[in-house]
Protein backbone atom coordinates (compact mmCIF):
# COMPACT_ATOMS: atom_id res chain seq x y z
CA UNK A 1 0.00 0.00 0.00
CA UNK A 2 1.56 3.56 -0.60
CA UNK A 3 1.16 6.73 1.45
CA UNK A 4 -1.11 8.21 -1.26
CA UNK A 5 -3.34 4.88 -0.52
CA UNK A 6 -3.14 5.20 2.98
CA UNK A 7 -3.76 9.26 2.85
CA UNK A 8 -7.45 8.71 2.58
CA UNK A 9 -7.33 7.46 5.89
CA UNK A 10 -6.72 10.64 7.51
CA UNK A 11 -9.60 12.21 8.69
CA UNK A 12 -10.27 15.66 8.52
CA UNK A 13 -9.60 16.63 11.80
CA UNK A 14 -5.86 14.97 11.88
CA UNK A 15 -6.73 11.61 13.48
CA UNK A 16 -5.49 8.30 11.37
CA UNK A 17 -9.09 6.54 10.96
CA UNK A 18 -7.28 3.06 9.88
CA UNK A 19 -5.78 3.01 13.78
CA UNK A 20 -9.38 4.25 15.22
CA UNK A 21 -10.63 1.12 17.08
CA UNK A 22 -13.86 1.57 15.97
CA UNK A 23 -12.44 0.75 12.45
CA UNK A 24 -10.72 -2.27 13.51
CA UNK A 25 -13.04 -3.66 14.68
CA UNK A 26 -11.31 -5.53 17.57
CA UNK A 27 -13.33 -4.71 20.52
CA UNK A 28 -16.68 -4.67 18.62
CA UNK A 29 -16.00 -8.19 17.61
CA UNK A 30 -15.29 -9.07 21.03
CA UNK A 31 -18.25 -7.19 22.42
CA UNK A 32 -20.34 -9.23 20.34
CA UNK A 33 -19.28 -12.63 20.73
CA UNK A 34 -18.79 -11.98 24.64
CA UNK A 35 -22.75 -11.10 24.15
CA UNK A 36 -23.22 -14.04 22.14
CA UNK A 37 -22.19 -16.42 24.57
CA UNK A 38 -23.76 -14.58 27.33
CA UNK A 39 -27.03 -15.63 25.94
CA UNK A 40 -25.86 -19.19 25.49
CA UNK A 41 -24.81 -19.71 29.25
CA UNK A 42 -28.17 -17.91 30.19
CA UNK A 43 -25.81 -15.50 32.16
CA UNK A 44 -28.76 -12.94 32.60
CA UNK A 45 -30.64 -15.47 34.72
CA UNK A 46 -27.26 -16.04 36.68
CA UNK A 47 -26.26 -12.82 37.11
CA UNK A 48 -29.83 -12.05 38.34
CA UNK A 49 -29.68 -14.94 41.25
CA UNK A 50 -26.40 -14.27 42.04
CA UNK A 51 -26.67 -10.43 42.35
CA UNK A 52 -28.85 -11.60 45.97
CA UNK A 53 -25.96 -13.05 47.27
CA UNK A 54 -23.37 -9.55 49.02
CA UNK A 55 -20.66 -10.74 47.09
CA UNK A 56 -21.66 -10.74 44.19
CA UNK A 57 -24.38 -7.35 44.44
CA UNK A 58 -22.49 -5.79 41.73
CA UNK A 59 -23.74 -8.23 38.99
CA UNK A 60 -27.24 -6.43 39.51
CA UNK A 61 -25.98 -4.36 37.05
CA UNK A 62 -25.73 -6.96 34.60
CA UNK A 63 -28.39 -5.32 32.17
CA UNK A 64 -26.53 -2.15 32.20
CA UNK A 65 -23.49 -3.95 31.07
CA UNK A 66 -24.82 -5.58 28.63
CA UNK A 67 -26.37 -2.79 27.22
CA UNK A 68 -22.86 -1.29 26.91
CA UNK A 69 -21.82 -4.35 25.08
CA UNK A 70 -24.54 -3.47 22.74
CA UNK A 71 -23.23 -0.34 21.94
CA UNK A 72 -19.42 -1.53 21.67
CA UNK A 73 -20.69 -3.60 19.08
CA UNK A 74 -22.86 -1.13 17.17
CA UNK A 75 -19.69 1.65 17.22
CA UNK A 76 -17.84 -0.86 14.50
CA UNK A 77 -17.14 2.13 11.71
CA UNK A 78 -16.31 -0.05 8.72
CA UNK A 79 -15.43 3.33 6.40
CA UNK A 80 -13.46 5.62 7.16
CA UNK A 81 -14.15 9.81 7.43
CA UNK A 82 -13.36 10.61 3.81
CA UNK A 83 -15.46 7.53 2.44
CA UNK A 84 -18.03 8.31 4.71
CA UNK A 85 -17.42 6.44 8.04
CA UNK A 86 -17.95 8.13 11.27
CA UNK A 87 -20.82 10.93 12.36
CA UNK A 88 -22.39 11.85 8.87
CA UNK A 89 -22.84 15.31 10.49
CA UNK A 90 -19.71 15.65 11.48
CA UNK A 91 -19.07 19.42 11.34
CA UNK A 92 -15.36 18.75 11.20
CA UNK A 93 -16.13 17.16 7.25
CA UNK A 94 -18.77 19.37 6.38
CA UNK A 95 -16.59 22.47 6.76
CA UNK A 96 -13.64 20.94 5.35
CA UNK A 97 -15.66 19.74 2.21
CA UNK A 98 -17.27 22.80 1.87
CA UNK A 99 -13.81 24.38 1.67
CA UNK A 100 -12.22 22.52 -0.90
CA UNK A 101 -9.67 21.28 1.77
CA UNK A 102 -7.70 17.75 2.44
CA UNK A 103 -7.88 18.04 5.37
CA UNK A 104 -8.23 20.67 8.50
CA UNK A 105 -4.28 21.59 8.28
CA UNK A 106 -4.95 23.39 5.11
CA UNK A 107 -6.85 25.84 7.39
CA UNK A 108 -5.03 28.64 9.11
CA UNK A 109 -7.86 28.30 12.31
CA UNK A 110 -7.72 24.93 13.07
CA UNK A 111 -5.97 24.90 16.47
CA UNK A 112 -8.81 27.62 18.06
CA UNK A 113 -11.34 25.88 15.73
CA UNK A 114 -14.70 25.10 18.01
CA UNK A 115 -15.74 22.32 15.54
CA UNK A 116 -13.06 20.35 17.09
CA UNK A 117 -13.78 20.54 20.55
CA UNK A 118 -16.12 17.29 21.00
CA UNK A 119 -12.49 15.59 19.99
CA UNK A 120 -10.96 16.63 23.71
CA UNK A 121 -12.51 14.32 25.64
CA UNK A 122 -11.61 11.01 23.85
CA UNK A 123 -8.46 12.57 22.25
CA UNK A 124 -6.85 14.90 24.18
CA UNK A 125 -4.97 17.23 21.61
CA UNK A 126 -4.05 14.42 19.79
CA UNK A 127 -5.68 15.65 16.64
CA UNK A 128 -3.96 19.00 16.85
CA UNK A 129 -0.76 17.70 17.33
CA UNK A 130 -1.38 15.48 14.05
CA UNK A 131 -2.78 18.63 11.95
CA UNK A 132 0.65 20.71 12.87
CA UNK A 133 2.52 17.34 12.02
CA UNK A 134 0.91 17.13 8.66
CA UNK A 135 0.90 20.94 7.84
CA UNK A 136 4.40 20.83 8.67
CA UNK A 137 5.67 18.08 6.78
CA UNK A 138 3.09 16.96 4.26
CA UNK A 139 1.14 13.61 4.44
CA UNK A 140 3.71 11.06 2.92
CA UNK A 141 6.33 11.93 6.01
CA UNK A 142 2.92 11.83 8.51
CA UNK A 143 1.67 8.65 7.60
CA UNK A 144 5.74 7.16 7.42
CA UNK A 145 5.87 8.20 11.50
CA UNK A 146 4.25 8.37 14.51
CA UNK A 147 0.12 9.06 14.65
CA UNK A 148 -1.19 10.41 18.02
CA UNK A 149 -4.67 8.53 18.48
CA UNK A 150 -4.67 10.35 22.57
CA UNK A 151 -1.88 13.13 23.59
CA UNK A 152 -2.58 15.46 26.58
């Protein structure tokens, strides 16, 4: 694969989609087949007898958890940004599509840029540092070293 290949899989906003777990796939897969066989054992009846006993209270919870495992499984992202994976209302890929741009380092506002902000909480600045990267030293260098996926 070359770096103009793999250059799709930068997203907008300066994080590497083909490293986003979601796109892997890795922990959706597991998510579902730890559901799957959770429904074989029965666990819900288990976890619902069990949960009576002090020890084990915390397992009264068990819907709750598997709810989560429900949503693990439904974040699996099988395209990425600029094929149209991810939020399709994304305000990060609207704006940059409306301006023509690669990507958000073609933009002189992109490190005050509000759009960006839901990004903090699951990526630090990660996506900044990446968009400085980038604007600094093109996408072929970017993609050849190191991709921030969480930096503080």
């Amino acid at each position: 694969m070359t770096a103009k290949d793999d250059a799709k899989d930068i997203g907008y906003c300066g994080l590497y989609c083909a490293e986003c777990p979601s796109h892997i796939g890795k922990i959706a897969d597991l998510a579902h087949d730890l559901k799957r066989e959770l429904r074989v054992v029965r666990y819900d009846k288990a976890a619902e007898q069990l949960s009576k006993i002090s020890f084990f209270k915390s397992l009264e919870h068990y819907p709750e958890c598997y709810e989560v495992l429900d949503q693990m499984v439904k974040m699996r992202c099988n395209k990425v940004c600029k094929t149209g994976g991810g939020n399709p209302s994304s305000k990060v890929r609207i704006c940059a599509r409306k301006k023509g741009f690669e990507g958000c380092w073609e933009c002189e506002g992109f490190e005050e840029c509000e759009k960006m902000d839901f990004l903090k909480g699951v990526h630090g600045n990660a996506n900044i540092v990446n968009l400085k990267a980038i604007g600094k030293n093109g996408t072929e260098k970017f993609l050849k070293g190191k991709k921030l996926w969480y930096s503080d």
